[in-house]
C-alpha atoms as a PDB file:
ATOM      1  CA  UNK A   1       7.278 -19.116  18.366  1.00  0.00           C
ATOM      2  CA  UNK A   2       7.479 -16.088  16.336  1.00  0.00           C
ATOM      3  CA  UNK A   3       4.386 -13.917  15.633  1.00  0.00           C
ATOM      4  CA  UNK A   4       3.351 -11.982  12.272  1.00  0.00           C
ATOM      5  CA  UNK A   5       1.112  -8.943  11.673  1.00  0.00           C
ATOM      6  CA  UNK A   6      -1.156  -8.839   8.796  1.00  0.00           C
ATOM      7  CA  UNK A   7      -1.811  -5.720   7.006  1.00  0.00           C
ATOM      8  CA  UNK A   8      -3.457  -4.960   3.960  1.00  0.00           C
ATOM      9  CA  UNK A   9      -2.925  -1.117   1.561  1.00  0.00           C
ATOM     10  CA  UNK A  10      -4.886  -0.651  -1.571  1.00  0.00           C
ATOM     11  CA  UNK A  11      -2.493   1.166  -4.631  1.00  0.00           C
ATOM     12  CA  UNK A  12      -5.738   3.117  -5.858  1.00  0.00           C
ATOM     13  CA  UNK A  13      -5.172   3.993 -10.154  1.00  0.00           C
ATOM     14  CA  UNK A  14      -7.189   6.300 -11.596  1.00  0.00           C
ATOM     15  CA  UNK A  15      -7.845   6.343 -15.484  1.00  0.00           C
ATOM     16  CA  UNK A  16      -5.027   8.726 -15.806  1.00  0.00           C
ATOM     17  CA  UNK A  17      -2.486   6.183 -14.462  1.00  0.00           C
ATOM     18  CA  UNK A  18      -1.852   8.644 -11.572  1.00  0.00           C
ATOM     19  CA  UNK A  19      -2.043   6.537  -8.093  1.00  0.00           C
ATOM     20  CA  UNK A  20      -3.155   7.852  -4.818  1.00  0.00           C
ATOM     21  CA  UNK A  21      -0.819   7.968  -2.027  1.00  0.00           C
ATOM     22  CA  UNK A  22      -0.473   9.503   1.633  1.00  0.00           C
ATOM     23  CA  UNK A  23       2.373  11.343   3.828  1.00  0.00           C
ATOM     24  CA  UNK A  24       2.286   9.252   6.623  1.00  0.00           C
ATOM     25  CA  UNK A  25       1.799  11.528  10.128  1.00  0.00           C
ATOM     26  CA  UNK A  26       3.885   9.382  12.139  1.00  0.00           C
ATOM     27  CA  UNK A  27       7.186   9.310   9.773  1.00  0.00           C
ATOM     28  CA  UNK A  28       6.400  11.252   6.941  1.00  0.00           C
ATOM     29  CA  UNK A  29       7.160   9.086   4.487  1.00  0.00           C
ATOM     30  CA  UNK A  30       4.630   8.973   1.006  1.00  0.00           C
ATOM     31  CA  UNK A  31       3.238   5.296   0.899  1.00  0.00           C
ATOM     32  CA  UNK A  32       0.294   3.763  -0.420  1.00  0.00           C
ATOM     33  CA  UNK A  33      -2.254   3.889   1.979  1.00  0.00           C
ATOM     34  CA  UNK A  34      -3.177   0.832   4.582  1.00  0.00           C
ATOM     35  CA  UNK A  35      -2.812  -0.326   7.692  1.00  0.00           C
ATOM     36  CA  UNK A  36      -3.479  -3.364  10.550  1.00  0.00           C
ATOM     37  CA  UNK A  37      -6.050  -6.430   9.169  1.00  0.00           C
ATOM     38  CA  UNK A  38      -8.796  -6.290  11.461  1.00  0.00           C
ATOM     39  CA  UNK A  39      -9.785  -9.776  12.865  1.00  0.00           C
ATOM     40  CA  UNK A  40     -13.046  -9.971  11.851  1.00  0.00           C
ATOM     41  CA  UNK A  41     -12.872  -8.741   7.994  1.00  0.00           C
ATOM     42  CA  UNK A  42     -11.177  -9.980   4.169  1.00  0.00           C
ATOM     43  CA  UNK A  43      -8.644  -8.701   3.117  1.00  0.00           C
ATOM     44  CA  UNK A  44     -10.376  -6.737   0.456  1.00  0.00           C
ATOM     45  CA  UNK A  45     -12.729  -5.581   2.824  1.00  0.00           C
ATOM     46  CA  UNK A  46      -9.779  -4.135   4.784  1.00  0.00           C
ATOM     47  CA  UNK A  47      -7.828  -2.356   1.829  1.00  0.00           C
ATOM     48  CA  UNK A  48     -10.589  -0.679   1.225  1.00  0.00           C
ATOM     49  CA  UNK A  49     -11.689   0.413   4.188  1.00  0.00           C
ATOM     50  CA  UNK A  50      -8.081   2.044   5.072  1.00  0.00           C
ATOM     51  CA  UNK A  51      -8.133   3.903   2.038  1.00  0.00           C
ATOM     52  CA  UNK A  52     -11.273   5.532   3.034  1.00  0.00           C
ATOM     53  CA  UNK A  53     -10.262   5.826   6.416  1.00  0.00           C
ATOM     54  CA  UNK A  54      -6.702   6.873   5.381  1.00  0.00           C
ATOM     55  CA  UNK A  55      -7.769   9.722   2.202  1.00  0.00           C
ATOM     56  CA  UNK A  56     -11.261  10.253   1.781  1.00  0.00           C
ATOM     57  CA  UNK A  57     -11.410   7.985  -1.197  1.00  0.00           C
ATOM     58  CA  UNK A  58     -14.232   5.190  -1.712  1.00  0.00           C
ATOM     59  CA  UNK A  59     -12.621   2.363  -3.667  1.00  0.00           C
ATOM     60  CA  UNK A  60     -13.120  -1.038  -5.102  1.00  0.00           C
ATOM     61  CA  UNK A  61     -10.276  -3.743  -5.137  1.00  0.00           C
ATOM     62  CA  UNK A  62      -9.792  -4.904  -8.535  1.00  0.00           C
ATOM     63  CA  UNK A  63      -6.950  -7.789  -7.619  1.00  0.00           C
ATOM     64  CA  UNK A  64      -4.619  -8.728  -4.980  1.00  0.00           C
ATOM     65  CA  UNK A  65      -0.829  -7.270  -7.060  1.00  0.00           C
ATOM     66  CA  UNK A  66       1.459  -8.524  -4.265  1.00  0.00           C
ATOM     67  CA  UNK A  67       2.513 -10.394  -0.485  1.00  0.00           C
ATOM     68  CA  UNK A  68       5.099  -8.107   1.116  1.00  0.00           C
ATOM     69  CA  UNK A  69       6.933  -9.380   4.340  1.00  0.00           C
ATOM     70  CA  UNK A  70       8.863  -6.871   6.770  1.00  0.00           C
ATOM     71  CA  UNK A  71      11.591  -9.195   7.748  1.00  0.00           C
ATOM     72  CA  UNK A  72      12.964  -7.064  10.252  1.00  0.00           C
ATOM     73  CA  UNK A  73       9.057  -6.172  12.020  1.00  0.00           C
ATOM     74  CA  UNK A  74       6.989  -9.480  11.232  1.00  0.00           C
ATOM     75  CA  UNK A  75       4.453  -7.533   9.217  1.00  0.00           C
ATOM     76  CA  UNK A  76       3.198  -9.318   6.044  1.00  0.00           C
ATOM     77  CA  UNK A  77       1.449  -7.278   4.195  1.00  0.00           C
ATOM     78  CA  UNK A  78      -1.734  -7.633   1.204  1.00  0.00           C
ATOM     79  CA  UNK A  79      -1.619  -5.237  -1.215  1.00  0.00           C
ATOM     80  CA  UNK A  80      -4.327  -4.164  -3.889  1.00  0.00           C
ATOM     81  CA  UNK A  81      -5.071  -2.697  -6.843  1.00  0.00           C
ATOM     82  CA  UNK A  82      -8.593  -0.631  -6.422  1.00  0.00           C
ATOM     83  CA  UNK A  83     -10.098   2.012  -8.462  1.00  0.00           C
ATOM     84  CA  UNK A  84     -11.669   4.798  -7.038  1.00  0.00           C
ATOM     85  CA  UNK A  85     -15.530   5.342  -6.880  1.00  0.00           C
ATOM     86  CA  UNK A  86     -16.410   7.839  -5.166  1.00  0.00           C
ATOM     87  CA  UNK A  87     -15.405  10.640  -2.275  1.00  0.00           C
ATOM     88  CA  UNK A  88     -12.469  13.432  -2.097  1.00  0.00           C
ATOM     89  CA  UNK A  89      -9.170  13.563  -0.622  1.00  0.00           C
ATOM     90  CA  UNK A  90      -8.970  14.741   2.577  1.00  0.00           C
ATOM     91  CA  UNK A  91      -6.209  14.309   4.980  1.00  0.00           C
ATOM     92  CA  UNK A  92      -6.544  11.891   8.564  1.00  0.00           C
ATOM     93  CA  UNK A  93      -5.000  11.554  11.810  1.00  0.00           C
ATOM     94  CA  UNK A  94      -2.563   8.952  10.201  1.00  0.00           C
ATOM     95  CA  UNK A  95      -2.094  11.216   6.554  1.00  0.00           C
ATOM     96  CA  UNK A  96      -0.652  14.584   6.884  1.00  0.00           C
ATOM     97  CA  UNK A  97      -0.913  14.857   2.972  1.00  0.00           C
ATOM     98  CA  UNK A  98      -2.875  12.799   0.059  1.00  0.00           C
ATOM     99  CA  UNK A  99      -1.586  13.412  -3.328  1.00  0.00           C
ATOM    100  CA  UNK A 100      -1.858  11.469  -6.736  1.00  0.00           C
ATOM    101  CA  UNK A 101       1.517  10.615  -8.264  1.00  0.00           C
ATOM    102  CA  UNK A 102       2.530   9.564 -11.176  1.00  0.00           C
ATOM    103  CA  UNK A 103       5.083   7.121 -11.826  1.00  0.00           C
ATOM    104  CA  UNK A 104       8.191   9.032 -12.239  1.00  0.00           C
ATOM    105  CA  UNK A 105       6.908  10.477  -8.667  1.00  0.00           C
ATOM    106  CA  UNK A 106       6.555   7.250  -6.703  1.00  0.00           C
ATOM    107  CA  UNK A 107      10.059   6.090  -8.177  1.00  0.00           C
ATOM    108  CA  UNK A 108      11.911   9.599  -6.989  1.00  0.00           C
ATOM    109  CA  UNK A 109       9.862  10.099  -3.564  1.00  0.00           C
ATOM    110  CA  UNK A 110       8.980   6.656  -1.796  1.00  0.00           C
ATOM    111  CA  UNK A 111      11.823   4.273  -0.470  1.00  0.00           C
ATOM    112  CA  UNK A 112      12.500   1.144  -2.372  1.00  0.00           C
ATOM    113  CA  UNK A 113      10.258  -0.880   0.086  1.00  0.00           C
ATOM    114  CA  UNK A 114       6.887   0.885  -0.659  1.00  0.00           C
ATOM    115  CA  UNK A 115       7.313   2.518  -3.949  1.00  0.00           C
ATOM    116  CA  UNK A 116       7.583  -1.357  -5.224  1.00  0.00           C
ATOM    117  CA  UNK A 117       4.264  -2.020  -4.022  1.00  0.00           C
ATOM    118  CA  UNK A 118       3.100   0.573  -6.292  1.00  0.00           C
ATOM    119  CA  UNK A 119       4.884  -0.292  -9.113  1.00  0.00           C
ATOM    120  CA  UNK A 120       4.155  -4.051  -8.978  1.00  0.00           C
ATOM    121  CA  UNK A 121       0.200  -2.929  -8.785  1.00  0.00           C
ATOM    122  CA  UNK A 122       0.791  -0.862 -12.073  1.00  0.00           C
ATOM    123  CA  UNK A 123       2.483  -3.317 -14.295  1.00  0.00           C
ATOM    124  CA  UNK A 124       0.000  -6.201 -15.029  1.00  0.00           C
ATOM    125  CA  UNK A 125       2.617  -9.394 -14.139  1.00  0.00           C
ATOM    126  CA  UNK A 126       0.474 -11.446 -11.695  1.00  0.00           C
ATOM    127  CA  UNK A 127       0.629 -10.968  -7.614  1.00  0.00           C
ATOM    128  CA  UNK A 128       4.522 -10.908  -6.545  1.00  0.00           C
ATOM    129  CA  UNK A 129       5.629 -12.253  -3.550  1.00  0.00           C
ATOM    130  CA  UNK A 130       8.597  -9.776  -1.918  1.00  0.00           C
ATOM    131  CA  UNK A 131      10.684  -9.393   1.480  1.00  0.00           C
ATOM    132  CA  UNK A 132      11.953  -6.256   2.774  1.00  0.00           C
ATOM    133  CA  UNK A 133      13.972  -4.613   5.604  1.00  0.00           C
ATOM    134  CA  UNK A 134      11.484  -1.780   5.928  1.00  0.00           C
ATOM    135  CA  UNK A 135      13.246   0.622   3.363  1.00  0.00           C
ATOM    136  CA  UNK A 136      15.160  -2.220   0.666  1.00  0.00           C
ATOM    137  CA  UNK A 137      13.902  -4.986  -0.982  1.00  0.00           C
ATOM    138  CA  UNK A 138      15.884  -8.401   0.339  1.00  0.00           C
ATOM    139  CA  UNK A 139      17.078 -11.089  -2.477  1.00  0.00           C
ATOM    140  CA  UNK A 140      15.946 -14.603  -1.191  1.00  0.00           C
ATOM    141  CA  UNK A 141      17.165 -16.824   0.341  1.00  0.00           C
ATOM    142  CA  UNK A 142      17.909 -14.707   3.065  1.00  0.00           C
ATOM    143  CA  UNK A 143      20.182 -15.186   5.882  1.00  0.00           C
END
């Protein structure tokens, strides 16, 4: 039996199209901000809440954009589009740096496994459903 994680990250667009993202602490690499699915919450519940927890930012999930699975970890992840509300960036123990990008930015700075996560919340084409080896997307089937 093989087990799976389930974590959710919220791709946060302000009017201006820019979209919040963190430097992780513990590899320094920008990505959306989320993290671990608590057992007793929704998944909205939990996007949001790690993008407060994460930034500083108070946020509201608009739509699920996208099912991610880290073929090489077991981590499926739940990503969302929010808008922001309400608070300021600030920095955590898991964010060494909070910044809003625009696209050109997410393309050139995050690897190909995050930075699609992003994009796929920014272009309106319905919730996509993507593997990845933790830095490429994977073309199905896989073997």
């Amino acid at each position: 039996m093989s087990l799976h994680s389930v974590s959710v990250a919220g791709v946060v667009v302000r009017e201006d199209g820019r979209v919040l993202v963190i430097k992780r602490a513990d590899n320094g690499a920008w990505e959306a901000p989320g993290g671990v699915l608590e057992l007793d919450e929704r998944p909205e519940e939990g996007a949001c809440r790690e993008v407060l927890e994460e930034t500083g930012i108070k946020v509201e999930t608009e739509r699920l954009t996208g099912v991610y699975k880290n073929m090489k970890r077991g981590v499926v992840a739940l990503v969302f589009r929010c808008r922001p509300v309400g608070g300021r960036e600030r920095t955590s123990d898991e964010s060494v740096d909070v910044r809003w990008f625009t696209r050109e930015e997410v393309e050139s700075y995050m690897v190909e496994a995050y930075a699609v996560r992003v994009l796929d919340a920014l272009d309106a084409k319905g919730a996509q459903v993507r593997a990845h080896d933790g830095r490429q997307l994977l073309s199905w089937p896989i073997v």
